[in-house]
N, C-alpha and C. Protein backbone atom coordinates (compact mmCIF):
# COMPACT_ATOMS: atom_id res chain seq x y z
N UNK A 1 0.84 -1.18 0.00
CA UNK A 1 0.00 0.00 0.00
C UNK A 1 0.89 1.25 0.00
N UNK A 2 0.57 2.32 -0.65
CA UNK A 2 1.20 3.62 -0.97
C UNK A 2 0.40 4.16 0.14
N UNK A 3 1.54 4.70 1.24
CA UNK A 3 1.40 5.79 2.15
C UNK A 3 1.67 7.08 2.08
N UNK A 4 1.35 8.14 2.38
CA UNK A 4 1.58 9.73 2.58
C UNK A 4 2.94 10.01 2.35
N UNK A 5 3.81 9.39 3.38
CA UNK A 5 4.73 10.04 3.12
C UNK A 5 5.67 9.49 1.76
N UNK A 6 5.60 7.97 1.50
CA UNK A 6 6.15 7.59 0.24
C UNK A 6 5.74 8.47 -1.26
N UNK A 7 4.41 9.00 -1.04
CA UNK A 7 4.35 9.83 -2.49
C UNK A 7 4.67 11.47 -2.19
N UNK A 8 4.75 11.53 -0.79
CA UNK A 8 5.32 13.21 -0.51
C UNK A 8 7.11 13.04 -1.08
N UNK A 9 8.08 12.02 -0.66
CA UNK A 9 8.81 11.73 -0.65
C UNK A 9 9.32 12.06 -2.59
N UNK A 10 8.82 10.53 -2.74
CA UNK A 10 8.53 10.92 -4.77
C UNK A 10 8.33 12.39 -5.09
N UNK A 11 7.43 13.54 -4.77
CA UNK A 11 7.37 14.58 -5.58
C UNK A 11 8.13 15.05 -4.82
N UNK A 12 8.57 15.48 -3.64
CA UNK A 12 9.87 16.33 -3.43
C UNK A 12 11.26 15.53 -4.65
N UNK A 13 11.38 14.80 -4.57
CA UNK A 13 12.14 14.03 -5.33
C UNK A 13 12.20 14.34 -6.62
N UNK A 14 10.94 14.57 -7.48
CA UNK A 14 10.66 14.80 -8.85
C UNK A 14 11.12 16.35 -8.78
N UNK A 15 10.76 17.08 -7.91
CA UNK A 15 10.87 18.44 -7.72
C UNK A 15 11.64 19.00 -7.81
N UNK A 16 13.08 17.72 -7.44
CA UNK A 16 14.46 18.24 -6.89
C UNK A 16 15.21 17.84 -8.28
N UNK A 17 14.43 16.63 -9.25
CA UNK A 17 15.23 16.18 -10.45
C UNK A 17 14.49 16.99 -11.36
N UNK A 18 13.80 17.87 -11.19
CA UNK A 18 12.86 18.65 -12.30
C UNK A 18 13.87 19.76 -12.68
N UNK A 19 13.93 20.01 -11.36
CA UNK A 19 15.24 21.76 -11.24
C UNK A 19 16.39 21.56 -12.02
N UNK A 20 17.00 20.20 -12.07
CA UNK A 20 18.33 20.26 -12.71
C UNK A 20 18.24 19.69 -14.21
N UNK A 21 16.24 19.14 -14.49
CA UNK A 21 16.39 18.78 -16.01
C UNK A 21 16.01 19.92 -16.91
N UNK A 22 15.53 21.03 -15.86
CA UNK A 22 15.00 21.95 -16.70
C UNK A 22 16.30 23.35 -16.47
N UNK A 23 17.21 23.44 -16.11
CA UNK A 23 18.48 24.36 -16.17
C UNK A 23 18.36 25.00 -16.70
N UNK A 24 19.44 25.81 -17.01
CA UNK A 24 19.08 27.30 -17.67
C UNK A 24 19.73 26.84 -19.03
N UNK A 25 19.96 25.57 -19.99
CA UNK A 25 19.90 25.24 -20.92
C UNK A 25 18.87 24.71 -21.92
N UNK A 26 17.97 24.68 -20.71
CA UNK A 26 16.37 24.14 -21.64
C UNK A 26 15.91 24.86 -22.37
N UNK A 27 15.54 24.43 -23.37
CA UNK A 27 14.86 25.32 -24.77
C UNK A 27 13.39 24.87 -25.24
N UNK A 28 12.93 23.92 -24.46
CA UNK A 28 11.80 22.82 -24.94
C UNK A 28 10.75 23.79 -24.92
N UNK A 29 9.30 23.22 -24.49
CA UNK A 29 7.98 23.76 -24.73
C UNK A 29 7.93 24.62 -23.68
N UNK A 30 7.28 25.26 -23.27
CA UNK A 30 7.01 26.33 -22.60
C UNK A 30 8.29 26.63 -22.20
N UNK A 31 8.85 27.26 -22.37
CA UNK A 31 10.43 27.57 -22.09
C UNK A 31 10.10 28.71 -20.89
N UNK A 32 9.43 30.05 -21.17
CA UNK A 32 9.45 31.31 -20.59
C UNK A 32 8.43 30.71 -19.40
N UNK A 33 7.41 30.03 -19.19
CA UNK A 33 6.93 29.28 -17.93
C UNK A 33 7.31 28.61 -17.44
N UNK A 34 8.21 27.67 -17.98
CA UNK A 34 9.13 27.10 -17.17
C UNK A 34 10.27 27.92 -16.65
N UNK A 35 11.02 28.05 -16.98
CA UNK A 35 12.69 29.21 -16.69
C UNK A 35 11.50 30.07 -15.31
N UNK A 36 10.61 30.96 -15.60
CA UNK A 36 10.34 32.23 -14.95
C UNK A 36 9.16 31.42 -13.66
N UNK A 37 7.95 30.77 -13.97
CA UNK A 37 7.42 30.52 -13.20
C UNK A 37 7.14 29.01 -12.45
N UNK A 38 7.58 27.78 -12.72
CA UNK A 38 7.09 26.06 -12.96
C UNK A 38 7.81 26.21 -11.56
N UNK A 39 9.08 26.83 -11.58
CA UNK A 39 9.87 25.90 -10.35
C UNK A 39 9.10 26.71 -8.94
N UNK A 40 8.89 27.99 -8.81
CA UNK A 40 8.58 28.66 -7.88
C UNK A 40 6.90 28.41 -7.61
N UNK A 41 6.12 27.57 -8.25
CA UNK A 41 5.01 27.09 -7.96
C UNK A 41 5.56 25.36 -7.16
N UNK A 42 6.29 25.00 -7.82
CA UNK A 42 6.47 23.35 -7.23
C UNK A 42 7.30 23.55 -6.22
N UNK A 43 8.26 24.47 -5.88
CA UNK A 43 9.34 23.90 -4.81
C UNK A 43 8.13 24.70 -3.54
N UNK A 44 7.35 25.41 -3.25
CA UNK A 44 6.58 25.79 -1.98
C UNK A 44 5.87 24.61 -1.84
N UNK A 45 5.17 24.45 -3.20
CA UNK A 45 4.05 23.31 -3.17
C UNK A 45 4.60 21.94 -2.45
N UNK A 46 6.09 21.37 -3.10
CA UNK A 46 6.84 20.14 -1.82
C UNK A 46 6.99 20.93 -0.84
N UNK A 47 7.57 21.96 -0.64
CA UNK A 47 8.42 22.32 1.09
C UNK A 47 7.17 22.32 1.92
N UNK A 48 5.83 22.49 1.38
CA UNK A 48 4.87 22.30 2.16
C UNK A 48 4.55 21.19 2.75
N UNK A 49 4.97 20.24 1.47
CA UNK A 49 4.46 19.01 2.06
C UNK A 49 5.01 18.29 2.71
N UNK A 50 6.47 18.57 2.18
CA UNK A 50 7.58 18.09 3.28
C UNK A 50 7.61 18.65 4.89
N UNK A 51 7.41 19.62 4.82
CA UNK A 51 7.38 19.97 6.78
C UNK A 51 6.15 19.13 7.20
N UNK A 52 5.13 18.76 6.38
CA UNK A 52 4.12 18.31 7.51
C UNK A 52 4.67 16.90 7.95
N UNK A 53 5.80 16.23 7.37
CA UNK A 53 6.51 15.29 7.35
C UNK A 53 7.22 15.36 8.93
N UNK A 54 7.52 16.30 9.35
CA UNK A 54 8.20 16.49 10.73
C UNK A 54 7.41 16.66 11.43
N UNK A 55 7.95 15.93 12.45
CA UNK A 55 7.12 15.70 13.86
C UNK A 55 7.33 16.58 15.06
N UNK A 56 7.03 17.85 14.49
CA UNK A 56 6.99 19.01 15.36
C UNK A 56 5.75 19.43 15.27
N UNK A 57 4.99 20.09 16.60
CA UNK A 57 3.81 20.37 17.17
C UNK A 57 3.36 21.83 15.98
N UNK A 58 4.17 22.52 15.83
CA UNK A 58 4.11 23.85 14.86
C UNK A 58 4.16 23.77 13.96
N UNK A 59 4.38 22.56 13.00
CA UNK A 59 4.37 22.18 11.74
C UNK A 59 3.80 21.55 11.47
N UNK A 60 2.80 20.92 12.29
CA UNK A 60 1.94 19.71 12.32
C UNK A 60 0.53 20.95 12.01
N UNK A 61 0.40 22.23 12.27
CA UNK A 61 -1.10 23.01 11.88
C UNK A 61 -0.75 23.14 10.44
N UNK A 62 -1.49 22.75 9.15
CA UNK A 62 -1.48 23.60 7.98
C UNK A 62 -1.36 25.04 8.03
N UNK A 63 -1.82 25.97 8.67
CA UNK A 63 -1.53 27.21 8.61
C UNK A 63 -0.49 27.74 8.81
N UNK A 64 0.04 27.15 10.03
CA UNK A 64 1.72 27.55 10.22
C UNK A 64 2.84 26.83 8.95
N UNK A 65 2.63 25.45 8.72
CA UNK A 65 3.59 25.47 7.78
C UNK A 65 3.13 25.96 6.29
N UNK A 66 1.67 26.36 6.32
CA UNK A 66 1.58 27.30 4.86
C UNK A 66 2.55 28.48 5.01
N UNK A 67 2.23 29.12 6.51
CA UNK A 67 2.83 30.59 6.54
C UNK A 67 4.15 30.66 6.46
N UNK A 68 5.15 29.56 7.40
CA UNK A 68 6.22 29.56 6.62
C UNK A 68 6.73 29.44 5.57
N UNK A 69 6.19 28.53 5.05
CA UNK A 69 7.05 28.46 3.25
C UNK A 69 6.44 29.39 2.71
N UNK A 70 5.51 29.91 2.79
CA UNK A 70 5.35 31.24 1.97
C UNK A 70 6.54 32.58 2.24
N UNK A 71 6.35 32.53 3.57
CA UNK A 71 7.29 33.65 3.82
C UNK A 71 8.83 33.36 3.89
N UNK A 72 9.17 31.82 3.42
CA UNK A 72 10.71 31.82 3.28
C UNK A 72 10.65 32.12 1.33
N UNK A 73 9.91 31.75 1.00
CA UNK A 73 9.54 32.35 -0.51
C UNK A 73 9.84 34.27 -0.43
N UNK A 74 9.03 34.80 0.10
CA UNK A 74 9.32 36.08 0.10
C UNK A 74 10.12 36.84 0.56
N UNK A 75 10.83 36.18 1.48
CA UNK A 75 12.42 36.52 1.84
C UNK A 75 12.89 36.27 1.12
N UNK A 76 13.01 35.60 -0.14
CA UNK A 76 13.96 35.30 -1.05
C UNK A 76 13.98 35.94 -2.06
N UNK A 77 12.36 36.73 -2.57
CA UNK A 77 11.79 37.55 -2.96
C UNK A 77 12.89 38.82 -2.64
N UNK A 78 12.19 39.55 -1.65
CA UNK A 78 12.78 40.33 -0.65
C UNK A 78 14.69 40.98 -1.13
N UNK A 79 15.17 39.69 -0.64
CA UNK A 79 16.68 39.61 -0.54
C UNK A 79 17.04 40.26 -2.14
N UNK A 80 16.17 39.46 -2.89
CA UNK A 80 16.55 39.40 -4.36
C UNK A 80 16.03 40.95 -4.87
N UNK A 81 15.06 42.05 -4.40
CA UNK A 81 14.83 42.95 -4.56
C UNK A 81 16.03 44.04 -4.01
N UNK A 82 16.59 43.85 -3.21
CA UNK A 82 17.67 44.62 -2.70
C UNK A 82 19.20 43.95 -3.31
N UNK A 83 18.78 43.41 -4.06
CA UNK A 83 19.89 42.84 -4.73
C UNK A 83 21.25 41.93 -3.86
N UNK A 84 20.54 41.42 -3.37
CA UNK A 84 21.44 40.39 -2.76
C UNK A 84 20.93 39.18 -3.85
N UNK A 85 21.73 38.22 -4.00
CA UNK A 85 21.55 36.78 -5.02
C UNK A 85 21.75 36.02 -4.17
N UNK A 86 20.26 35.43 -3.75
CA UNK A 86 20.26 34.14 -2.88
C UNK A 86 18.89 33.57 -3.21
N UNK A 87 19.42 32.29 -3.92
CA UNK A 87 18.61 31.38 -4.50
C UNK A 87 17.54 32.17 -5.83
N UNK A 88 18.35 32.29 -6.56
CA UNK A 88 18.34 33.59 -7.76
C UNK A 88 18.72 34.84 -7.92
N UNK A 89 18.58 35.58 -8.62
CA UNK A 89 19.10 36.86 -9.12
C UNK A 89 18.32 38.41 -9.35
N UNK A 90 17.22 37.66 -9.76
CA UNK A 90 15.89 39.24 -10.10
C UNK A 90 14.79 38.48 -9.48
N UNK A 91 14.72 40.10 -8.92
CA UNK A 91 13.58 40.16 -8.23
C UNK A 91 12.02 40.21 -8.86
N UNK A 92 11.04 39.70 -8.76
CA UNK A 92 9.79 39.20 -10.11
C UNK A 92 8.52 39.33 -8.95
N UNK A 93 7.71 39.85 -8.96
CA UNK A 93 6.89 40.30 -7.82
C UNK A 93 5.81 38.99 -8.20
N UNK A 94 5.91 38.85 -9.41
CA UNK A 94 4.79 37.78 -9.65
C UNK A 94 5.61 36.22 -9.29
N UNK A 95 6.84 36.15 -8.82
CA UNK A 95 7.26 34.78 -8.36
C UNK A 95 6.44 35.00 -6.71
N UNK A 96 6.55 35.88 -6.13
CA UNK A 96 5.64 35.90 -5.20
C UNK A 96 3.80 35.36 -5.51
N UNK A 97 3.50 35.39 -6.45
CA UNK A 97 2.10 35.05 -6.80
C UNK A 97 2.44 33.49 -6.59
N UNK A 98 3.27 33.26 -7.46
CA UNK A 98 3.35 31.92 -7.53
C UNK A 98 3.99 31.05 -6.57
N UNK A 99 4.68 31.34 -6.15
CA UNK A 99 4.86 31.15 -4.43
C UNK A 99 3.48 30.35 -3.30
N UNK A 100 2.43 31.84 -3.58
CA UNK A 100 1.08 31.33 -2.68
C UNK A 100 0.35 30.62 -3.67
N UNK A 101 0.73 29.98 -5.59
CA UNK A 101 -0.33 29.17 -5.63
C UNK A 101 0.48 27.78 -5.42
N UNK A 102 1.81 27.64 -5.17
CA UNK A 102 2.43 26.66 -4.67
C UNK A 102 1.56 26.13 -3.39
N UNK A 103 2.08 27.10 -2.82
CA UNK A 103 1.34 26.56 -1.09
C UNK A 103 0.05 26.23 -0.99
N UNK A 104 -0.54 26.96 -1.45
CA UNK A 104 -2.24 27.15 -1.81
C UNK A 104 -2.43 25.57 -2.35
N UNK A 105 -1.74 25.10 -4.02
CA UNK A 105 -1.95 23.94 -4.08
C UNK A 105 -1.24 22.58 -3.44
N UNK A 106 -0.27 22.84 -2.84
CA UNK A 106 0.00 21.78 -1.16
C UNK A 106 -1.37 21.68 -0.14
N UNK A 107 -1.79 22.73 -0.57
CA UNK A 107 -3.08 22.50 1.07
C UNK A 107 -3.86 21.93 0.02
N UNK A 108 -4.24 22.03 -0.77
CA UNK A 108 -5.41 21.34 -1.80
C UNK A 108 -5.05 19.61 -2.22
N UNK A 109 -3.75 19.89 -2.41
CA UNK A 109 -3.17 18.33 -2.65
C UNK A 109 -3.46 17.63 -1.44
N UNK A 110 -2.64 18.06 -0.25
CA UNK A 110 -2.72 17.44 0.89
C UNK A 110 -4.77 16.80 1.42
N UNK A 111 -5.31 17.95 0.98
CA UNK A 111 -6.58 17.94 1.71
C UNK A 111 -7.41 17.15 0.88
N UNK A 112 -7.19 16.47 -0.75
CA UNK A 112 -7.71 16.10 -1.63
C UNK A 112 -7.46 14.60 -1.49
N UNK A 113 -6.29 14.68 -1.91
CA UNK A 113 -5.23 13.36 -1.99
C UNK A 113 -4.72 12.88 -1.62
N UNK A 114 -3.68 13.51 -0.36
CA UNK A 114 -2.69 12.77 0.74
C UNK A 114 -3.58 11.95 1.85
N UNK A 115 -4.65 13.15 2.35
CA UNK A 115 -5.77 12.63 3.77
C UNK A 115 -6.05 11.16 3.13
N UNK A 116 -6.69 10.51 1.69
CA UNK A 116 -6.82 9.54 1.83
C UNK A 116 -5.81 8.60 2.05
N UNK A 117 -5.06 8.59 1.84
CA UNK A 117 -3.95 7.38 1.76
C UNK A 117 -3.31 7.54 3.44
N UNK A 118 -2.94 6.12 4.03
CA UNK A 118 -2.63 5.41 5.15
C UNK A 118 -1.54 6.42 5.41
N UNK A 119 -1.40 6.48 6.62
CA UNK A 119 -0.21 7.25 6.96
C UNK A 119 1.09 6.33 6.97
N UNK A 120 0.80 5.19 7.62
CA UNK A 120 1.80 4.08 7.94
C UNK A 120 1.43 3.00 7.14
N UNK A 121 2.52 1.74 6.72
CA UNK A 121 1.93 0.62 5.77
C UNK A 121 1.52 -0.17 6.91
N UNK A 122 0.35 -0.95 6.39
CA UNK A 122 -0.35 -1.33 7.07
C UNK A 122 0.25 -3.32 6.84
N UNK A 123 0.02 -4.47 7.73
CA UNK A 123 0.74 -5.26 7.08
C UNK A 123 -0.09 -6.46 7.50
C-alpha cells in the first residue's frame, strides 16, 4: 500500500530532479513558464508538504507550515529585490504570486489526496 509520506517523498524528489532537467539550458515547450514561473510554484508546493513530514507540534497546523514556506519564498523575494543573489538573481513580484499558488496547491493536494492514503503501511 502507498502511504503519505512515500508519495510526498517521490514529488519532493521529482521536484528536486525537475530543477536540474530543466536548467538554464532548456529550450523545450514552454520555455518562458518554465525558466520564470514552474519551479517557484512546485518547490513551496513540496516544502509544504515536506514539513508536515516532521514531527513538530508547529508544523503539524497547515496554517503555520503554509505561513512559513510562503514567507521563506518572500524573503527570497525580498533579498533578491535589494539585490542580494540568494537562490536567484531578479527580483519578479509575480514569483511571489506563484509562491502562494504553490502553497495554496499543497493544502489542496494534501486535503484532496494525501488525507486519503494510510499514513503508515499497514501489514
Amino acid at each position: 500500500m502507498i502511504t503519505r509520506k512515500a508519495v510526498i517523498v517521490a514529488i519532493a524528489l521529482f521536484v528536486g530532479a525537475l530543477h536540474f532537467i530543466v536548467g538554464p539550458d532548456y529550450e523545450g515547450p514552454f520555455h518562458v513558464f518554465i525558466h520564470s514561473y514552474l519551479i517557484d510554484i512546485l518547490l513551496p508546493f513540496s516544502m509544504y508538504l515536506l514539513a508536515g513530514l516532521v514531527k513538530h507540534p508547529l508544523l503539524g497546523a497547515r496554517c503555520t507550515r503554509a505561513i512559513s514556506v510562503f514567507a521563506v519564498g518572500v524573503t527570497v523575494e525580498t533579498l533578491q529585490y535589494f539585490g542580494i543573489d540568494f537562490l536567484g538573481r531578479t527580483f519578479d513580484p509575480m514569483d511571489i504570486v506563484m509562491y502562494g499558488i504553490g502553497v495554496f496547491s499543497g493544502i489542496a493536494f494534501e486535503g484532496v489526496i494525501l488525507n486519503q492514503l494510510p499514513t503508515k503501511e499497514t501489514q
